[in-house]
PDB file of N, CA and C in Angstrom:
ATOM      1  N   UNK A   1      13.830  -9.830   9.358  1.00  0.00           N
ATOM      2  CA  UNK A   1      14.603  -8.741   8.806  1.00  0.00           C
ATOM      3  C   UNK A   1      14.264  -8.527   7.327  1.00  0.00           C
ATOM      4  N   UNK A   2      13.897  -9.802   6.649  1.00  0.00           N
ATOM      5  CA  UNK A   2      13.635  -8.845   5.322  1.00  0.00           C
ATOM      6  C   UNK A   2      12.308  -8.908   4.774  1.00  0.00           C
ATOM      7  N   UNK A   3      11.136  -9.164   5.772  1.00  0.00           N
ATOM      8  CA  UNK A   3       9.623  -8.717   5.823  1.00  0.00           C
ATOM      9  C   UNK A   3      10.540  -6.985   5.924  1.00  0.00           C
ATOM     10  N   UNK A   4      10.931  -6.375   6.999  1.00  0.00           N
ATOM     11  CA  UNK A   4      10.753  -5.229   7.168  1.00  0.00           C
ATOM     12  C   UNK A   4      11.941  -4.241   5.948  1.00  0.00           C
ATOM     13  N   UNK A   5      12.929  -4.907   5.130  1.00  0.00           N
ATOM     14  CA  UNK A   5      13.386  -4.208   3.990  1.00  0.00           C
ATOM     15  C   UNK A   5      11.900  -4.435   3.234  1.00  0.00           C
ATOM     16  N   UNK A   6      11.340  -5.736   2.923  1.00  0.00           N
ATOM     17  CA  UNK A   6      10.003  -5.462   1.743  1.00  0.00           C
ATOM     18  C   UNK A   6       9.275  -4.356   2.189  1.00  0.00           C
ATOM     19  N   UNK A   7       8.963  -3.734   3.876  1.00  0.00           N
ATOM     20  CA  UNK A   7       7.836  -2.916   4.023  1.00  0.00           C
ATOM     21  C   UNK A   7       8.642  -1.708   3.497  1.00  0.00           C
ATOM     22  N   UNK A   8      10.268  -1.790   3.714  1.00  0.00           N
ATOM     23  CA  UNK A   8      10.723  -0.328   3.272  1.00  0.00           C
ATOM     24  C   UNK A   8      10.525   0.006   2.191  1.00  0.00           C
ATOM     25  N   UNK A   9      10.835  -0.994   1.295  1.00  0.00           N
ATOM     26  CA  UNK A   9      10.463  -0.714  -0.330  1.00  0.00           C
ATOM     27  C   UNK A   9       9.346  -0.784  -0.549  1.00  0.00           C
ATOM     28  N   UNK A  10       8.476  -1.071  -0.102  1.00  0.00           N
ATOM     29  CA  UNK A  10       6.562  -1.461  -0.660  1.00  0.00           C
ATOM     30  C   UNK A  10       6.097  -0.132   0.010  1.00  0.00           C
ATOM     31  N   UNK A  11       6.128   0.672   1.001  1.00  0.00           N
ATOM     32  CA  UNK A  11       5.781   1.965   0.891  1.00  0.00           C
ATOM     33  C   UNK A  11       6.390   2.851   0.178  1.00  0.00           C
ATOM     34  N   UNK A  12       7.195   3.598   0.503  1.00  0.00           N
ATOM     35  CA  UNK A  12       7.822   4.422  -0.771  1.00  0.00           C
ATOM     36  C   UNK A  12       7.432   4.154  -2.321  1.00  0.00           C
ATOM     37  N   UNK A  13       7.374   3.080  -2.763  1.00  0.00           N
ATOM     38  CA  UNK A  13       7.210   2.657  -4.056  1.00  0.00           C
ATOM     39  C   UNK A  13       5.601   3.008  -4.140  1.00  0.00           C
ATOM     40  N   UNK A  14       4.440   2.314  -3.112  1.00  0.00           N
ATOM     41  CA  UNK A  14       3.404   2.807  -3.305  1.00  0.00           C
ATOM     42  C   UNK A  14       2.929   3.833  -2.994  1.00  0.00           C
ATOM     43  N   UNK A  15       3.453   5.080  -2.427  1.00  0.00           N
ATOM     44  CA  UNK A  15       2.927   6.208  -2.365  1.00  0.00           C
ATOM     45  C   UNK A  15       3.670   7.178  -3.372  1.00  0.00           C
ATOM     46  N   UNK A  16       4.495   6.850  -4.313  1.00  0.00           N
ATOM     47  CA  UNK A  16       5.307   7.124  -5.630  1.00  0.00           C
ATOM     48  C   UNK A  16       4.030   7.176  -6.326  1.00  0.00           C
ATOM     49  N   UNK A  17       3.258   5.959  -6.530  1.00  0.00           N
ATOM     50  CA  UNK A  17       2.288   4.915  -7.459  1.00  0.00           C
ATOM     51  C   UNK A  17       1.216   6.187  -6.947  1.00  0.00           C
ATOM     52  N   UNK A  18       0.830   6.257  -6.151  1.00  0.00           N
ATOM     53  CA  UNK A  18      -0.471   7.109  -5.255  1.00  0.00           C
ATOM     54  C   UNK A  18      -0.593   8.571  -5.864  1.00  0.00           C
ATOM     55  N   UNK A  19       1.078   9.280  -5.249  1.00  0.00           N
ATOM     56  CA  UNK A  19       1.576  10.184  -5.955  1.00  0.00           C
ATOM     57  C   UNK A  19       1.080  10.155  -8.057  1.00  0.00           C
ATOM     58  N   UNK A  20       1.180   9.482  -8.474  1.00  0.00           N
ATOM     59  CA  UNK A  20       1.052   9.466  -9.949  1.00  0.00           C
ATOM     60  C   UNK A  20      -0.611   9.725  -9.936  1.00  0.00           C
ATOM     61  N   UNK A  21      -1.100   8.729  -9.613  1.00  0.00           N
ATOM     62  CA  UNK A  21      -2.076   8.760  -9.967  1.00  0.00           C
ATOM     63  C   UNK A  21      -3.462   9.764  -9.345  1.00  0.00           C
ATOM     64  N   UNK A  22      -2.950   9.974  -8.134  1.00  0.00           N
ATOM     65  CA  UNK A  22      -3.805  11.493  -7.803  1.00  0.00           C
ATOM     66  C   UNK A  22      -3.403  13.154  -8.220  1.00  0.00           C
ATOM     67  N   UNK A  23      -1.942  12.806  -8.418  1.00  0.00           N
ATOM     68  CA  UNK A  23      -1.744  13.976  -9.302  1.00  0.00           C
ATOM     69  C   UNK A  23      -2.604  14.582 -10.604  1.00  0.00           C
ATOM     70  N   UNK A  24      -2.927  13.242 -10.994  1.00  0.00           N
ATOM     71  CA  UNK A  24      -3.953  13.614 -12.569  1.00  0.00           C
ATOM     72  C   UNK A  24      -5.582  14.283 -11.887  1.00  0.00           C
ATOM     73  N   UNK A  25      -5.892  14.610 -10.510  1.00  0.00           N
ATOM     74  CA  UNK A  25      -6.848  14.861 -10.183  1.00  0.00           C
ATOM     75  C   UNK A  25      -6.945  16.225  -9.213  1.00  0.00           C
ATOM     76  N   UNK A  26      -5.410  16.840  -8.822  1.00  0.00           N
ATOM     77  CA  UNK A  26      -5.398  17.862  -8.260  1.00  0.00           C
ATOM     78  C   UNK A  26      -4.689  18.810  -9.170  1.00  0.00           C
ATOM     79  N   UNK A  27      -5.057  19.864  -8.485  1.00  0.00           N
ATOM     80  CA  UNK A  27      -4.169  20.889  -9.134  1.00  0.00           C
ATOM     81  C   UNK A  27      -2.767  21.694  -8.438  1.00  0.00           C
ATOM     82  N   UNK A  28      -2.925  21.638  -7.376  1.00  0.00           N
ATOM     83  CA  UNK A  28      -1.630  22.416  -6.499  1.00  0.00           C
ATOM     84  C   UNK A  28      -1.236  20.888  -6.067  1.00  0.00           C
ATOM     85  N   UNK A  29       0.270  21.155  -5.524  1.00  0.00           N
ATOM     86  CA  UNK A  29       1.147  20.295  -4.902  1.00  0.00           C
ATOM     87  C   UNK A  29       0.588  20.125  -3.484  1.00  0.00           C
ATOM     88  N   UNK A  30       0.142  20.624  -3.056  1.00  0.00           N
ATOM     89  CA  UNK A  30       0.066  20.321  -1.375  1.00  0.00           C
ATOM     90  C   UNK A  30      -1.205  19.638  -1.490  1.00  0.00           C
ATOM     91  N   UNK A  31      -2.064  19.935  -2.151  1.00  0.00           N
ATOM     92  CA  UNK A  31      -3.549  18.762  -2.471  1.00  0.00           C
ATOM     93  C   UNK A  31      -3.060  17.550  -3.117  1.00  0.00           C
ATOM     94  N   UNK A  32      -2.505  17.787  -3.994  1.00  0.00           N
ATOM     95  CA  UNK A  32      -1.384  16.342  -4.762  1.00  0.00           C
ATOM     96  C   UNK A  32      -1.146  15.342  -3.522  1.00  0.00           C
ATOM     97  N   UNK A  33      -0.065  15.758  -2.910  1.00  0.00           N
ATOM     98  CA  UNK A  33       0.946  15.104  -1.723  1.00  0.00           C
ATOM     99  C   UNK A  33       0.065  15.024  -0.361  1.00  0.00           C
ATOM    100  N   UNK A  34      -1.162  15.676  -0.496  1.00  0.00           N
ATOM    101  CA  UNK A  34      -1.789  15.246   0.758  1.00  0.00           C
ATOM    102  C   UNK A  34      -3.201  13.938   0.195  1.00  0.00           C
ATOM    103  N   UNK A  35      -3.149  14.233  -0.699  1.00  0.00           N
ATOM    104  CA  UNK A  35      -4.452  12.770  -1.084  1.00  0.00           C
ATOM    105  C   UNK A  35      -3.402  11.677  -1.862  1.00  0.00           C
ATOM    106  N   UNK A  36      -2.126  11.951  -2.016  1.00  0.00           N
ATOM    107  CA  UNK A  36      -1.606  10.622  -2.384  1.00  0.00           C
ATOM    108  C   UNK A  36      -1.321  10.148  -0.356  1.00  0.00           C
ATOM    109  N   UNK A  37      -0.915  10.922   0.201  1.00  0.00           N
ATOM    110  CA  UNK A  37      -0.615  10.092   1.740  1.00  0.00           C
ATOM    111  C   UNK A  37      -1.891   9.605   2.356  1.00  0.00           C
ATOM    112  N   UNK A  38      -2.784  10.227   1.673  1.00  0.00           N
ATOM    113  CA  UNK A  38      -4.070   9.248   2.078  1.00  0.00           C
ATOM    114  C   UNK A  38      -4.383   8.146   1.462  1.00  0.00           C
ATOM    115  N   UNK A  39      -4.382   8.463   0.636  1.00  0.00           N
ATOM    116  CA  UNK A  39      -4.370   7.188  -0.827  1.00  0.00           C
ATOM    117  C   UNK A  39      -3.030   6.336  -0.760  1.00  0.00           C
ATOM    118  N   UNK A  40      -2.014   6.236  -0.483  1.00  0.00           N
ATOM    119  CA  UNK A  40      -1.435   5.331   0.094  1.00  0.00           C
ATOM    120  C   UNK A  40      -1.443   4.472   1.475  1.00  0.00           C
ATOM    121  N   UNK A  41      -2.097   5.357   2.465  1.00  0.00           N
ATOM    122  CA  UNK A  41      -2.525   4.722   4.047  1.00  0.00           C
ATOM    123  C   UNK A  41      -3.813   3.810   3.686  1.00  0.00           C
ATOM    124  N   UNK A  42      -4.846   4.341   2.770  1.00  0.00           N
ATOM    125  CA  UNK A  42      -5.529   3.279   2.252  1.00  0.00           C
ATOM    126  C   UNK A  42      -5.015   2.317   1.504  1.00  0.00           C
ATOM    127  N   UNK A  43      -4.060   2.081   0.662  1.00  0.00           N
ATOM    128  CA  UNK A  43      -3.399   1.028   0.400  1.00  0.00           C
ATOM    129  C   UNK A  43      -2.865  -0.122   0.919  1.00  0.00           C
ATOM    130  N   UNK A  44      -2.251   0.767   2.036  1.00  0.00           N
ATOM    131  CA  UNK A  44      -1.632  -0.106   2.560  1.00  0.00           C
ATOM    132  C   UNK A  44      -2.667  -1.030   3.636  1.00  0.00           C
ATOM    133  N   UNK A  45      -3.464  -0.626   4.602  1.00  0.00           N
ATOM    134  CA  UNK A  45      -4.874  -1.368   4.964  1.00  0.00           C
ATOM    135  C   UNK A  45      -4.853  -2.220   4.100  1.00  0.00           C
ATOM    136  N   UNK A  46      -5.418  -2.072   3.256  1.00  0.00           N
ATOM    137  CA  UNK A  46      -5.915  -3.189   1.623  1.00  0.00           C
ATOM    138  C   UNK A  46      -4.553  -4.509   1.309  1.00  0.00           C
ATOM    139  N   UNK A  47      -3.513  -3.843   1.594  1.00  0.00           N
ATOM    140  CA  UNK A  47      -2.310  -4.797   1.299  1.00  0.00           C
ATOM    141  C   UNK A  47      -2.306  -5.673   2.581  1.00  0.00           C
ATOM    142  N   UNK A  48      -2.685  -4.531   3.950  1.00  0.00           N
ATOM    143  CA  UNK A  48      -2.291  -6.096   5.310  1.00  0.00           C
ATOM    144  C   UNK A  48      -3.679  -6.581   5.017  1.00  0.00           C
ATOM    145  N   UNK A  49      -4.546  -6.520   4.755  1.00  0.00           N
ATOM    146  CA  UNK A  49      -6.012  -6.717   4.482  1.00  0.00           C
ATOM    147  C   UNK A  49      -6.060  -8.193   3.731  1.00  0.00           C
ATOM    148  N   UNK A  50      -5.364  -7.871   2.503  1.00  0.00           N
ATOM    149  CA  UNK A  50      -5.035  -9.364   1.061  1.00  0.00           C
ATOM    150  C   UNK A  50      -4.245  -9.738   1.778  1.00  0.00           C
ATOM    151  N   UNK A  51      -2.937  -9.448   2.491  1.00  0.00           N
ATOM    152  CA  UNK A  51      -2.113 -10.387   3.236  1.00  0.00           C
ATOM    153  C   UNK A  51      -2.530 -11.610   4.251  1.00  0.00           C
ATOM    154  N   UNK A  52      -3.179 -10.511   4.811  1.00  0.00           N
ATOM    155  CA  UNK A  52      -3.728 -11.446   5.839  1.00  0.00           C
ATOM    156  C   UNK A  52      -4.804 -12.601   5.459  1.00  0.00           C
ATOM    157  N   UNK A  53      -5.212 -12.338   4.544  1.00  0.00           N
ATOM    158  CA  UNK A  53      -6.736 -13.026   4.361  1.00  0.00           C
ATOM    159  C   UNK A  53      -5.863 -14.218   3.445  1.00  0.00           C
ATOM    160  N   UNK A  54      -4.558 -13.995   2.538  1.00  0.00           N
ATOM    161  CA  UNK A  54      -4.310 -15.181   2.322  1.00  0.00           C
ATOM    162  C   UNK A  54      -3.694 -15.666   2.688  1.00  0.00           C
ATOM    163  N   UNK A  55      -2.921 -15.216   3.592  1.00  0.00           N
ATOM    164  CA  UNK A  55      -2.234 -16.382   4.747  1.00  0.00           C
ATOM    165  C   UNK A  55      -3.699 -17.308   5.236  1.00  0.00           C
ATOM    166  N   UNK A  56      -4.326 -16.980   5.781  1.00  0.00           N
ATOM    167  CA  UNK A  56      -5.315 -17.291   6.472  1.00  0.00           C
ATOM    168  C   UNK A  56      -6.099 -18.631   5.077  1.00  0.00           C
ATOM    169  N   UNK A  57      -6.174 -18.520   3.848  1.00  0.00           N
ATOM    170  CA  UNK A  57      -6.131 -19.103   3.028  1.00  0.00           C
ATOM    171  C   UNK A  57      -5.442 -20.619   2.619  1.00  0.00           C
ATOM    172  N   UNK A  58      -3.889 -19.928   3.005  1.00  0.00           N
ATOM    173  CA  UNK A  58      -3.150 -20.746   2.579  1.00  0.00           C
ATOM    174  C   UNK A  58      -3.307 -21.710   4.066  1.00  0.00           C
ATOM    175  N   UNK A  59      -3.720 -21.456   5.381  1.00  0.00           N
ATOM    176  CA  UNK A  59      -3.301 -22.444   6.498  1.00  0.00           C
ATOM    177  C   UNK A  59      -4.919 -23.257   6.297  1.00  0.00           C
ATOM    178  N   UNK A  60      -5.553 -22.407   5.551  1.00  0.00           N
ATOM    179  CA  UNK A  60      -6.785 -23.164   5.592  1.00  0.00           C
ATOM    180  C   UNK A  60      -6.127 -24.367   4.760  1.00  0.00           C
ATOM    181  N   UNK A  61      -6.283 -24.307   3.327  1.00  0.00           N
ATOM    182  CA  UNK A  61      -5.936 -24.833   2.408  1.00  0.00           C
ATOM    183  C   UNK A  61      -5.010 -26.196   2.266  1.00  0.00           C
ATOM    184  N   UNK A  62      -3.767 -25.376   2.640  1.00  0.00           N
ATOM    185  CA  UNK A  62      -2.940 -26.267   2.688  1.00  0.00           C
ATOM    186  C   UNK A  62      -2.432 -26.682   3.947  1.00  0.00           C
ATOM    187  N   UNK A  63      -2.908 -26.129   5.170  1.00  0.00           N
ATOM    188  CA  UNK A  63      -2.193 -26.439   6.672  1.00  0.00           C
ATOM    189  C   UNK A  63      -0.969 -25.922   6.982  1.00  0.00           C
ATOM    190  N   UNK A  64      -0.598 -26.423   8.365  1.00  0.00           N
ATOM    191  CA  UNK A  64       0.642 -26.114   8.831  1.00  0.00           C
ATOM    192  C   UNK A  64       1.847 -26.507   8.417  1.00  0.00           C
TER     193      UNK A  64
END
């Protein structure tokens, strides 16, 4: 239960973040809000991506 409150807050917050920073590269709102929802779906890949790889780390590392 609160893996899935962190996923509630860790999207919204990063496509806020996405939102900011592709804004400085479009000019209309609907190009804005459509390359930050891309630019956040790539994020998030990248986040289960580092997740996973350091779990996978840590069982190496340190075991069960």
């Amino acid at each position: 239960m609160e893996l899935l409150f962190r996923i509630a807050v860790f999207v919204p917050v990063l496509f806020l973040v996405a939102l900011v920073v592709v804004a400085q590269q479009h000019a209309t709102a609907d190009a804005t809000v459509k390359a930050a929802v891309v630019r956040t779906g790539r994020w998030v890949v990248w986040s289960v991506v580092l997740l996973v790889s350091m779990t996978l780390l840590e069982l190496l590392f340190i075991g069960w």
